[in-house]
N, C-alpha and C. Protein backbone atom coordinates (compact mmCIF):
# COMPACT_ATOMS: atom_id res chain seq x y z
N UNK A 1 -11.72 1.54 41.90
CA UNK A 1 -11.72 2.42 43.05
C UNK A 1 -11.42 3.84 42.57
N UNK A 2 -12.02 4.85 43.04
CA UNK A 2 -11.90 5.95 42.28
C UNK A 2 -10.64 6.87 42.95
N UNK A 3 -10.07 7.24 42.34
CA UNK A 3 -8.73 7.97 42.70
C UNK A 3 -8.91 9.63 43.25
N UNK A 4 -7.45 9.86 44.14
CA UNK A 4 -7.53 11.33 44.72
C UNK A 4 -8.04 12.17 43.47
N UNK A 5 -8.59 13.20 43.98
CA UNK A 5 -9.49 14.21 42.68
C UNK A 5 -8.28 15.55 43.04
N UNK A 6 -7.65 15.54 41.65
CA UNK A 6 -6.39 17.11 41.44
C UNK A 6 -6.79 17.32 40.00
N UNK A 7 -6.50 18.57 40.05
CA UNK A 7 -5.69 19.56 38.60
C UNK A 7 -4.61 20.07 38.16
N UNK A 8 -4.81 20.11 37.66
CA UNK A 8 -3.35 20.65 36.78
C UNK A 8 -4.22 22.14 36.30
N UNK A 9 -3.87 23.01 36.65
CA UNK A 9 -3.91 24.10 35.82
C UNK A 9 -2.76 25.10 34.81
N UNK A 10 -3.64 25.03 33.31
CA UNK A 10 -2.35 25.30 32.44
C UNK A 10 -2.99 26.53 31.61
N UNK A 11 -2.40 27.29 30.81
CA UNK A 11 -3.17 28.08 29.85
C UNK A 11 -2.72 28.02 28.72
N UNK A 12 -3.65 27.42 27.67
CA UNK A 12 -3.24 26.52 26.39
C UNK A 12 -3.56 27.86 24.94
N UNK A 13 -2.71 28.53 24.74
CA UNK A 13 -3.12 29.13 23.42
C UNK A 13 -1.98 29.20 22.04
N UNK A 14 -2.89 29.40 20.85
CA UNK A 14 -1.98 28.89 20.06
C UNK A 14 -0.95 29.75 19.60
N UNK A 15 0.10 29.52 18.82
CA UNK A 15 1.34 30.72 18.83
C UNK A 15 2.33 30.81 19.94
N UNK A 16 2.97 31.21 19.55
CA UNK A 16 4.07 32.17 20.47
C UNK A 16 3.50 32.49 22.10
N UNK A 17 3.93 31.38 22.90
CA UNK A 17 3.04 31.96 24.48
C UNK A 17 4.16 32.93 25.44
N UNK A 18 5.32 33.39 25.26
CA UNK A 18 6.43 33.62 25.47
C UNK A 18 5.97 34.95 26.40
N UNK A 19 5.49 35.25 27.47
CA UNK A 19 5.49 36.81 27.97
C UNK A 19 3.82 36.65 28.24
N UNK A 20 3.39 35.34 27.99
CA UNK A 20 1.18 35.75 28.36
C UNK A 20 1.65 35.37 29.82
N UNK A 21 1.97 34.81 30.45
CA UNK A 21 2.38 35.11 31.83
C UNK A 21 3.46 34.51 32.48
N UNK A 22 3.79 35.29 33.51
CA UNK A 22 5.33 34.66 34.46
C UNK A 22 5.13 32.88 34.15
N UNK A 23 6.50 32.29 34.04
CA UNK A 23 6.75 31.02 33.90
C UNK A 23 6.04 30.57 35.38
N UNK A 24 6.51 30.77 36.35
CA UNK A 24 5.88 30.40 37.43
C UNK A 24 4.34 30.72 36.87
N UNK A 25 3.38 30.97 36.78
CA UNK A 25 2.30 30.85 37.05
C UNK A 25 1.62 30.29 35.76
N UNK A 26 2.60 29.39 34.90
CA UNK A 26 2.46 28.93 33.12
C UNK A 26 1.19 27.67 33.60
N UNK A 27 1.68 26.89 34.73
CA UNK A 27 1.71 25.51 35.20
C UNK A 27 1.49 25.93 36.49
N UNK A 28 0.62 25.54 37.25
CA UNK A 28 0.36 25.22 38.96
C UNK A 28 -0.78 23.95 38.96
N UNK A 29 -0.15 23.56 39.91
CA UNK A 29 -1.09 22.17 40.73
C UNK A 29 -2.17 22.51 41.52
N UNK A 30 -3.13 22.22 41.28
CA UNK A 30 -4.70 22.40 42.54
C UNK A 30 -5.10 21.32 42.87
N UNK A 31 -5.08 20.76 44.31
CA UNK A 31 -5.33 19.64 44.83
C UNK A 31 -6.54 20.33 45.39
N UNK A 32 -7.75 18.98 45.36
CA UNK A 32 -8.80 19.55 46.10
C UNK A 32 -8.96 18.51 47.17
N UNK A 33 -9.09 19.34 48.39
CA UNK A 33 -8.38 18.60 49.85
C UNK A 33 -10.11 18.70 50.66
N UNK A 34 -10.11 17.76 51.42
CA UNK A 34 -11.14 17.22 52.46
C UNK A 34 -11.56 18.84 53.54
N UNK A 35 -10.35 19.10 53.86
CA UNK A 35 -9.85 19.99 55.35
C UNK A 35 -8.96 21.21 54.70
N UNK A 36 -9.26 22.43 54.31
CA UNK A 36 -8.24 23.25 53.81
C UNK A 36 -7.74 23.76 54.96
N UNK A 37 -8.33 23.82 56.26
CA UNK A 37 -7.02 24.09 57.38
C UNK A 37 -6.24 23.24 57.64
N UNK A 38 -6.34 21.96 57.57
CA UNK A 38 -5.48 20.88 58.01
C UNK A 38 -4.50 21.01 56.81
N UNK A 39 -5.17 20.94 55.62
CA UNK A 39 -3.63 20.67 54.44
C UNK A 39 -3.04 21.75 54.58
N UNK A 40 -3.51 23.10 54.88
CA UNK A 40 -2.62 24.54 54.81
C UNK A 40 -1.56 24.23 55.86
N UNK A 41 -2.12 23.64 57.28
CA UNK A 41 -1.03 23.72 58.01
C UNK A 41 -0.05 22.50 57.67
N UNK A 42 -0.55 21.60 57.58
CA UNK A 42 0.29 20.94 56.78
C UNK A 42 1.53 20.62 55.80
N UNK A 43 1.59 22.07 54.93
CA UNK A 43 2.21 22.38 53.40
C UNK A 43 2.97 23.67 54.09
N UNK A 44 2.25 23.98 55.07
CA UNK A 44 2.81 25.55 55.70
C UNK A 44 4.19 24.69 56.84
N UNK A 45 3.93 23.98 57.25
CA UNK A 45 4.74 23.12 58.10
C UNK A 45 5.77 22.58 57.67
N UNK A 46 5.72 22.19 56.29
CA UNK A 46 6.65 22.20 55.36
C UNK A 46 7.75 22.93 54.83
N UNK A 47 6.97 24.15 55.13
CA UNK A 47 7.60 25.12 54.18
C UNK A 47 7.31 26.33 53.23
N UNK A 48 6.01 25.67 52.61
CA UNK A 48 5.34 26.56 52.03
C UNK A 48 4.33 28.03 52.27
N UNK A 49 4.39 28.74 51.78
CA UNK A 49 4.08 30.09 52.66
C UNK A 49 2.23 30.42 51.68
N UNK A 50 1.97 30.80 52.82
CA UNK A 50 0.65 31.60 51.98
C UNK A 50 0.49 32.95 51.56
N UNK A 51 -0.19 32.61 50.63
CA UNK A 51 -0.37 34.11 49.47
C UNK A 51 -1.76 34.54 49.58
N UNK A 52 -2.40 33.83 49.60
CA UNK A 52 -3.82 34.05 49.80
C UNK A 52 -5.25 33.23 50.36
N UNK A 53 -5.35 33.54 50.97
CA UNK A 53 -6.31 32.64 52.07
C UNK A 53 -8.31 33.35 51.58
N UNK A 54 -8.81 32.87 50.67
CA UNK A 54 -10.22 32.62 50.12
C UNK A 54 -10.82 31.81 51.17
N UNK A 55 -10.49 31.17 52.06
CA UNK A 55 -11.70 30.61 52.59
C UNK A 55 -11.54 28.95 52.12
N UNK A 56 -12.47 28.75 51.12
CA UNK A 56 -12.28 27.37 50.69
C UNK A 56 -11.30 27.24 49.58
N UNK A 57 -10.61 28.23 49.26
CA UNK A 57 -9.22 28.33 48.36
C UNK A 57 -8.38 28.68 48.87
N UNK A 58 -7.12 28.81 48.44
CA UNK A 58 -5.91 29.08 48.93
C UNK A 58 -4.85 28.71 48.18
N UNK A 59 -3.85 29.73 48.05
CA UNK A 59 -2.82 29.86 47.37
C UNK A 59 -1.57 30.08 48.08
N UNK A 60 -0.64 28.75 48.12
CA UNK A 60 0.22 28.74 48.85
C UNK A 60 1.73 28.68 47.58
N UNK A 61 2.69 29.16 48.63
CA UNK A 61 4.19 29.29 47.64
C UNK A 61 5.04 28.63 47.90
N UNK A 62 5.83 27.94 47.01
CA UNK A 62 7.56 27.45 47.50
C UNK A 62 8.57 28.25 46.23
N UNK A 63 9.34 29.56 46.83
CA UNK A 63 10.03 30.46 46.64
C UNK A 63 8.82 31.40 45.37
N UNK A 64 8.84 31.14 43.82
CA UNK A 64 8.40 31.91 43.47
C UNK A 64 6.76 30.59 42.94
N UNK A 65 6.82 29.66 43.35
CA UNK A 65 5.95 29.08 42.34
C UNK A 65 4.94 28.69 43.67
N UNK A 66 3.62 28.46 42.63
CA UNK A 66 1.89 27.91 43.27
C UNK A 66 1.83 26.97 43.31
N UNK A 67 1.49 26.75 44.66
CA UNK A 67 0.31 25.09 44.56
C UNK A 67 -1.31 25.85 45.54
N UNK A 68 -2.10 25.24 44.58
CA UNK A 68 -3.33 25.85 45.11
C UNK A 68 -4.16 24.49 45.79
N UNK A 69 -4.87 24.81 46.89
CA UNK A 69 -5.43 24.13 47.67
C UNK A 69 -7.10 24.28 47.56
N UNK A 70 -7.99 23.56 47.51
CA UNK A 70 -9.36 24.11 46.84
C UNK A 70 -10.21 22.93 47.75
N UNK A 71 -11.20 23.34 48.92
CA UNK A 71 -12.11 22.61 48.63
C UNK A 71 -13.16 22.04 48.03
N UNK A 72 -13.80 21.12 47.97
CA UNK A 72 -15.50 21.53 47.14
C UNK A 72 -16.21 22.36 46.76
N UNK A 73 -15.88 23.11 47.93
CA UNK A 73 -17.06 24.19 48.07
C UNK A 73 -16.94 24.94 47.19
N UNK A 74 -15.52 25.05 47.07
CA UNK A 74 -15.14 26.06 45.95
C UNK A 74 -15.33 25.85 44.65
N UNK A 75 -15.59 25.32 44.15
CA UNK A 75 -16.31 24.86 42.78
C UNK A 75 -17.50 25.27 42.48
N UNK A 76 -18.27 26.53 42.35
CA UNK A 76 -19.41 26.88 43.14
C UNK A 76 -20.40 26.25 41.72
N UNK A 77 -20.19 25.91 40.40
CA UNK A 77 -20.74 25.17 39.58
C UNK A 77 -21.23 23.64 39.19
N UNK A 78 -20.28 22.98 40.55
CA UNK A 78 -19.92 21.90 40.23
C UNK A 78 -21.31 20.99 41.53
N UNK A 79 -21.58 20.06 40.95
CA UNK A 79 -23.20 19.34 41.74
C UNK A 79 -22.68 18.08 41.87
N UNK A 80 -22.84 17.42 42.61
CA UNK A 80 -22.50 16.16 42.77
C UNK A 80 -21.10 15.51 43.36
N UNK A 81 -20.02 15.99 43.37
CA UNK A 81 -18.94 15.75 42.99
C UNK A 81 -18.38 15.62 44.62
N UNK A 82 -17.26 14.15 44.41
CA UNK A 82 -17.12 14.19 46.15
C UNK A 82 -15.62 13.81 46.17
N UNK A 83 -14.80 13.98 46.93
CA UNK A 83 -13.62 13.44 47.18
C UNK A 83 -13.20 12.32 47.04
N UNK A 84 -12.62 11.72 46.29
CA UNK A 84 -12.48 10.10 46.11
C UNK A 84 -11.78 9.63 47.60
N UNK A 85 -11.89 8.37 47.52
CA UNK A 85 -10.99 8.02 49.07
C UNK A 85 -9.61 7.60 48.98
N UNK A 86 -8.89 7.74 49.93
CA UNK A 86 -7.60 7.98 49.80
C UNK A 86 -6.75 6.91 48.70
N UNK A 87 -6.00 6.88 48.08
CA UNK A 87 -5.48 5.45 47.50
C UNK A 87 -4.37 5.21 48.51
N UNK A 88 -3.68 3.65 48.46
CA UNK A 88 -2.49 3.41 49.15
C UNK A 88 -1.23 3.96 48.45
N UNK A 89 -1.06 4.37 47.55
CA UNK A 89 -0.41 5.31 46.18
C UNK A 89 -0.74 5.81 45.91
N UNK A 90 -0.28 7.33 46.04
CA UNK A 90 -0.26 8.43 44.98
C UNK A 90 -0.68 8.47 43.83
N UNK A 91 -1.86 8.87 43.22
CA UNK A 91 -1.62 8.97 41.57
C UNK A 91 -0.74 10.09 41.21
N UNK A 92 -0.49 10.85 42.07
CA UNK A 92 0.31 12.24 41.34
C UNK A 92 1.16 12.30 42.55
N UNK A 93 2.17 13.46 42.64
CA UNK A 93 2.71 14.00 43.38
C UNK A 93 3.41 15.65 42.54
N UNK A 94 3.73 16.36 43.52
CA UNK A 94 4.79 17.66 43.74
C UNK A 94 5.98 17.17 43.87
N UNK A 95 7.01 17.61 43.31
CA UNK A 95 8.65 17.33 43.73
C UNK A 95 8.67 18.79 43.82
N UNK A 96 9.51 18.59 44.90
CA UNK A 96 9.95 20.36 45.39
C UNK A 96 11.55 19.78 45.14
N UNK A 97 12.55 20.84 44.97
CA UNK A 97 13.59 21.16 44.76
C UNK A 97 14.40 21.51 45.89
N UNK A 98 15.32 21.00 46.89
CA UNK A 98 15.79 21.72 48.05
C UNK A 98 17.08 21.46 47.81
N UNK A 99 17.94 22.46 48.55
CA UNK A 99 19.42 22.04 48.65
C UNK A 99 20.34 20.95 49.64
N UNK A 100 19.36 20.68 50.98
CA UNK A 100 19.55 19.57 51.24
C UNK A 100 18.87 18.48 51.72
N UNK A 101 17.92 17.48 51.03
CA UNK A 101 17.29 16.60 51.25
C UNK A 101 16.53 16.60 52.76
N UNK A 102 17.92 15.92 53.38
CA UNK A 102 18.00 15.76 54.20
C UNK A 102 17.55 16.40 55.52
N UNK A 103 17.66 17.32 55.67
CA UNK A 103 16.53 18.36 56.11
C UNK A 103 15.40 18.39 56.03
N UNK A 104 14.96 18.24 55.26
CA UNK A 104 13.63 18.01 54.78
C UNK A 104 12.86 17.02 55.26
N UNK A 105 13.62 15.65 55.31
CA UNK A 105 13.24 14.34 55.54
C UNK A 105 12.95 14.69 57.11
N UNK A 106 13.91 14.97 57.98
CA UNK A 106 13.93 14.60 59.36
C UNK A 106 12.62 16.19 59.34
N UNK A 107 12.43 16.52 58.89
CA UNK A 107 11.24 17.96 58.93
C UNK A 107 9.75 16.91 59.00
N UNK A 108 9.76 16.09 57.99
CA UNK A 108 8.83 15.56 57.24
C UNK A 108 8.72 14.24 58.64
N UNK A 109 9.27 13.52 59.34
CA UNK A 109 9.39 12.93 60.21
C UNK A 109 8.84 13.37 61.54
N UNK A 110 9.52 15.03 61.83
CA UNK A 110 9.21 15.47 62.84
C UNK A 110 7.69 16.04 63.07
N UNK A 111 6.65 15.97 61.80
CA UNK A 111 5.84 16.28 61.95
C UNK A 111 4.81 15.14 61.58
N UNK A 112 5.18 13.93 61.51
CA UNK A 112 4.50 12.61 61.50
C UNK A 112 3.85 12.09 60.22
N UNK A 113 4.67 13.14 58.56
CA UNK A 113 4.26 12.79 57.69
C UNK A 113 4.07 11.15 57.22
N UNK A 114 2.95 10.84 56.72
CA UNK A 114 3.29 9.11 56.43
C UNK A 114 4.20 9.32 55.26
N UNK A 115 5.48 8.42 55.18
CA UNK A 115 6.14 7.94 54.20
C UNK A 115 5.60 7.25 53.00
N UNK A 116 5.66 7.67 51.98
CA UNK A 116 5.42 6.48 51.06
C UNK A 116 6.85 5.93 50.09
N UNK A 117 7.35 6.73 50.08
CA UNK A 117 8.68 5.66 49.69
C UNK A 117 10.01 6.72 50.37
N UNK A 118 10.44 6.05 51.18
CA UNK A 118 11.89 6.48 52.18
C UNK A 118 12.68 6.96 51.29
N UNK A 119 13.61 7.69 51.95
CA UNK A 119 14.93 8.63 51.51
C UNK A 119 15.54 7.43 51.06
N UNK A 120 16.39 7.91 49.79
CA UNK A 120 17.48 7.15 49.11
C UNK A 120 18.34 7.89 47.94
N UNK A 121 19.39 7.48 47.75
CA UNK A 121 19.79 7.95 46.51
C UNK A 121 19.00 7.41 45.41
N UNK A 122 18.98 7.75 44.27
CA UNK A 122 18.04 6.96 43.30
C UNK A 122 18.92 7.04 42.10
N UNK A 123 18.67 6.06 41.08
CA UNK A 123 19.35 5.97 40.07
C UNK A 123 19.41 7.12 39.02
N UNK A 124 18.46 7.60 39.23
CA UNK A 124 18.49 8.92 38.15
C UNK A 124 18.81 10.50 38.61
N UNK A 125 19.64 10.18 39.44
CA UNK A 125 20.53 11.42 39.84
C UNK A 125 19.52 12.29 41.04
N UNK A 126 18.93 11.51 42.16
CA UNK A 126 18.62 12.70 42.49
C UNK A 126 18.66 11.85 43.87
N UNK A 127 18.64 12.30 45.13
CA UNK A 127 18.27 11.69 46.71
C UNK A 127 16.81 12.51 46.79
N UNK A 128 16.07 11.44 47.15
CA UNK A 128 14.47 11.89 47.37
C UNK A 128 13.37 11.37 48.40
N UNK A 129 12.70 11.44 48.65
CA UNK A 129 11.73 10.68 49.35
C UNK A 129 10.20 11.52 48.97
N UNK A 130 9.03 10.51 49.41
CA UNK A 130 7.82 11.28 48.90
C UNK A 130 7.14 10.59 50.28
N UNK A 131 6.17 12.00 50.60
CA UNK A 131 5.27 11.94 51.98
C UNK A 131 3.80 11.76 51.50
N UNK A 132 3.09 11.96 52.09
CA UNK A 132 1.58 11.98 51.69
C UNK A 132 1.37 13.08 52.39
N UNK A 133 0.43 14.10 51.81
CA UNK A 133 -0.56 15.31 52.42
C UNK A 133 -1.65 14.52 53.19
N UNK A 134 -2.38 15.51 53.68
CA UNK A 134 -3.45 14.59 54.49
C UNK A 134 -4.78 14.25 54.17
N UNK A 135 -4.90 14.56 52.61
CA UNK A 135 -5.33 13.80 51.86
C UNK A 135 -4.92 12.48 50.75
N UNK A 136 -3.65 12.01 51.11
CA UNK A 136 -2.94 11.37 50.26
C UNK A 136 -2.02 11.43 49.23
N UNK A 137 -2.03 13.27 48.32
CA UNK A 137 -1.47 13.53 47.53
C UNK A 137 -0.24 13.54 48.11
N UNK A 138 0.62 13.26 46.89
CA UNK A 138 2.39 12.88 47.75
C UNK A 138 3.07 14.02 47.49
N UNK A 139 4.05 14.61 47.88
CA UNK A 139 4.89 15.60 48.23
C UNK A 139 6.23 14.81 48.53
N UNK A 140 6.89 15.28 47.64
CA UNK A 140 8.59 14.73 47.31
C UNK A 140 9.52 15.49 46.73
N UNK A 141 10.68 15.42 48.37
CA UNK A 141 11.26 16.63 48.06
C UNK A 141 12.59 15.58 47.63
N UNK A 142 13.33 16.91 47.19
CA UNK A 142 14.75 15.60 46.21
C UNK A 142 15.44 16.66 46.34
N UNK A 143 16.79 16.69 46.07
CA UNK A 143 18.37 17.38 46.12
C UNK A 143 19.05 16.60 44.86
N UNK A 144 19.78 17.21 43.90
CA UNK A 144 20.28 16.31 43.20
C UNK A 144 21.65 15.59 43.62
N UNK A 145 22.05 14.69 42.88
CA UNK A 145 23.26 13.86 44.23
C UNK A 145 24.63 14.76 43.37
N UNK A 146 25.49 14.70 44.13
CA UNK A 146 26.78 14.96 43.20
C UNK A 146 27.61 14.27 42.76
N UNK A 147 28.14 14.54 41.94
CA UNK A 147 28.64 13.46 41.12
C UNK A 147 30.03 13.18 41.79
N UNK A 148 30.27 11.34 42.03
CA UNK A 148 31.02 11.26 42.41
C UNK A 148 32.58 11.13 41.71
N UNK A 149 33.58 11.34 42.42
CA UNK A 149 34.65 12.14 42.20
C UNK A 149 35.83 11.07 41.52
């Protein structure tokens, strides 16, 4: 079954990369989504703010860092190529960073995100949960736990 279609965008050169651009923009995620108004409001509903609205692109923020949103269309080289259908799992996800989970969750609730794995503490130090976008890609926000006393 063919899986959600994302990128990773990175810029790979050899040497010393220290100053070729802001750390934030070293690494960003490009999901390419069915509906770029539905996922914008979506990610915007969340939290995330927009930077730039292209039409069938879009560049949205959480504090200083990108996640870019891309339909088809926008590929203006690319022939053939179609959205895979949703999986029941994530192949990838976003972890966003917040200070309190929890917030987040009842955010992520109040706007009828599907769950794919519920709030919990987790063994590796962090309280998290992960939603699905409305193309399937998961979005999981986490708080780290504190250490108990």
């Amino acid at each position: 079954m063919p899986q959600p279609f994302f990128i990773v965008t990175s810029v790979v050169q050899g040497g010393d990369m220290s100053g070729y651009v802001h750390p934030t923009e070293q690494l960003v995620t490009e999901i390419v989504v069915t509906d770029i108004s539905r996922s914008a409001a979506f990610y915007r509903a969340l939290g995330f703010e927009l930077l730039r609205d292209g039409g069938d692109f879009m560049e949205l923020t959480w504090e200083d860092h990108r996640l870019f949103l891309a339909e088809l269309s926008a590929f203006r080289d690319v022939n053939g190529a179609a959205v895979a259908p949703r999986a029941a799992l994530p192949m990838a996800n976003i972890r966003v960073m917040v200070p309190n989970v929890d917030d987040y969750w009842k955010l992520a609730n109040a706007i009828g995100a599907p769950v794919i794995v519920p709030i919990a503490d987790r063994y590796y130090g962090l309280r998290d949960f992960t939603i699905a976008d409305p193309d399937g890609f998961g979005v999981r926000f986490a708080s780290n736990l504190q250490p108990s006393s």
